[in-house]
C-alpha atoms as a PDB file:
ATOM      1  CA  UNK A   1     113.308 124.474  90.428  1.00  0.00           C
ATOM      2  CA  UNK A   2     113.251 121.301  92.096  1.00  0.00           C
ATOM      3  CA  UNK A   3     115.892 118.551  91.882  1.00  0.00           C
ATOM      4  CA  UNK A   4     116.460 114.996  93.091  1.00  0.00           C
ATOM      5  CA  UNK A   5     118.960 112.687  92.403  1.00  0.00           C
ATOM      6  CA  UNK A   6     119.662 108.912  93.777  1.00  0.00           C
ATOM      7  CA  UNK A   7     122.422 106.686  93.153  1.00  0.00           C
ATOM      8  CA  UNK A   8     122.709 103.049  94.252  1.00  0.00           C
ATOM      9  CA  UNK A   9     125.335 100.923  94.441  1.00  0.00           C
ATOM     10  CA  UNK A  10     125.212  97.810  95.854  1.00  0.00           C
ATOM     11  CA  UNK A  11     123.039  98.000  99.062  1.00  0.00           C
ATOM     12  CA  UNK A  12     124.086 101.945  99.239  1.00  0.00           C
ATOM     13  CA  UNK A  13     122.033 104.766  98.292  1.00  0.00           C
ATOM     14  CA  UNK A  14     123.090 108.338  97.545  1.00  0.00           C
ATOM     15  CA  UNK A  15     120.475 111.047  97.559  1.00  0.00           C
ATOM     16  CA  UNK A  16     120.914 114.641  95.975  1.00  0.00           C
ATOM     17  CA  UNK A  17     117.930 116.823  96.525  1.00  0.00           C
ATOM     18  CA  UNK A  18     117.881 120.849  95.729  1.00  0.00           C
ATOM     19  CA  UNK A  19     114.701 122.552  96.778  1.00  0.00           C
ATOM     20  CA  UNK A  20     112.047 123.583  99.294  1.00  0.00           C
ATOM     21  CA  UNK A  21     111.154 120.224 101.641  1.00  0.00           C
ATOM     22  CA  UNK A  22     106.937 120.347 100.660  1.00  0.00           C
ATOM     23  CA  UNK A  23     108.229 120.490  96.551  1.00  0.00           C
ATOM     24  CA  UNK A  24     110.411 117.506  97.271  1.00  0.00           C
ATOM     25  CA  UNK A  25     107.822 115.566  99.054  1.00  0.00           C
ATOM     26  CA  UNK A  26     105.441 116.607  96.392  1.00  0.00           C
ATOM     27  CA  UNK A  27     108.295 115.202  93.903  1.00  0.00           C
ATOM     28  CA  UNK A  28     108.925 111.725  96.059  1.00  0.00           C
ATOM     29  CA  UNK A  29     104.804 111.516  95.876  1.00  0.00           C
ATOM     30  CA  UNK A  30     104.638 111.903  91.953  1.00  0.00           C
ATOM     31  CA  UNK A  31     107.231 109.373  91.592  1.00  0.00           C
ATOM     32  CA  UNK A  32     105.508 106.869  94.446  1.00  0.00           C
ATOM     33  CA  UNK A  33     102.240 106.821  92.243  1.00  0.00           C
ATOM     34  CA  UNK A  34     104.158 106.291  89.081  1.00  0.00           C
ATOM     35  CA  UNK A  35     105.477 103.190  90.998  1.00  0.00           C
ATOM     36  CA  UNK A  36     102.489 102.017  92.180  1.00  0.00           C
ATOM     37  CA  UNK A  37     100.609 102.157  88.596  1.00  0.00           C
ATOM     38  CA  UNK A  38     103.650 100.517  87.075  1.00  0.00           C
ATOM     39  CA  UNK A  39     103.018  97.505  89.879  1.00  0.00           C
ATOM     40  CA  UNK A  40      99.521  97.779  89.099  1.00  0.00           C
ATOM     41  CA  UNK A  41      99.639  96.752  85.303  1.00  0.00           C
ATOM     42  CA  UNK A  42     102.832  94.123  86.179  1.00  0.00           C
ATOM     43  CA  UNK A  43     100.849  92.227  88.800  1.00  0.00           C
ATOM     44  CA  UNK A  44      97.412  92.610  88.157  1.00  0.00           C
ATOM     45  CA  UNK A  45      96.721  94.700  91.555  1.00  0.00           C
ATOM     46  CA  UNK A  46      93.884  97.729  91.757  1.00  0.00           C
ATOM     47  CA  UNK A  47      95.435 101.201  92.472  1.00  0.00           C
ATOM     48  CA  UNK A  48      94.754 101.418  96.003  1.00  0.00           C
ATOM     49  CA  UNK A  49      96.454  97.834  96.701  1.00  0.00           C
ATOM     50  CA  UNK A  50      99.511  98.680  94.524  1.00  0.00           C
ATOM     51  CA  UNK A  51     100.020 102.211  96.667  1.00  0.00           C
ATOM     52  CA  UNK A  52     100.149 100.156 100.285  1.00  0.00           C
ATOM     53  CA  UNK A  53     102.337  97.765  99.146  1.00  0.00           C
ATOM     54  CA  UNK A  54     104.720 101.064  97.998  1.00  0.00           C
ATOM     55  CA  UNK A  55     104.556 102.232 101.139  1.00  0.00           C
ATOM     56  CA  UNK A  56     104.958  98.859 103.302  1.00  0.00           C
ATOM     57  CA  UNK A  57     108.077  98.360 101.173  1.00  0.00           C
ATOM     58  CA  UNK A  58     109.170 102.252 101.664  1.00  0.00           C
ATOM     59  CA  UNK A  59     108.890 101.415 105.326  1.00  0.00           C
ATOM     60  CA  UNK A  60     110.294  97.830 105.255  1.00  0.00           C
ATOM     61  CA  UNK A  61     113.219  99.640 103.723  1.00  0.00           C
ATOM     62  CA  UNK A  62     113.670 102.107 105.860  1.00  0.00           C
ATOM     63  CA  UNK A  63     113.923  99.925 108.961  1.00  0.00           C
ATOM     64  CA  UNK A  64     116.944  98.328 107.319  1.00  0.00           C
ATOM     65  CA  UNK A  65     118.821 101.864 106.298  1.00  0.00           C
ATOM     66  CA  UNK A  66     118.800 102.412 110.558  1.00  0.00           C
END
């Protein structure tokens, strides 16, 4: 069984993960795609164009968690 768990609170984030590390990434990329369909139908954007702007922000993100 894998598990993960995030908290935020204000510009924190917690992360709980239980697991091997290729099921979590396989988790973190189910969940990516679920993102990036959900920005699909809200803004009118294909697939493909919704997915890149998942990962700029993933990576915009990160920079600032450094």
């Amino acid at each position: 069984m894998n598990f993960i768990s995030c908290l935020k609170v204000k510009q924190k984030a917690k992360v709980h993960m239980a697991g091997g590390t290729l099921d979590l990434l396989t988790l973190v990329v189910a969940i990516c795609k679920t993102i990036a369909e959900r920005i699909s139908k809200e803004k009118g954007l294909n697939l493909d164009e919704s997915m890149k702007f998942v990962v700029q922000s993933i990576e915009d993100v990160y920079k600032t968690l450094k």
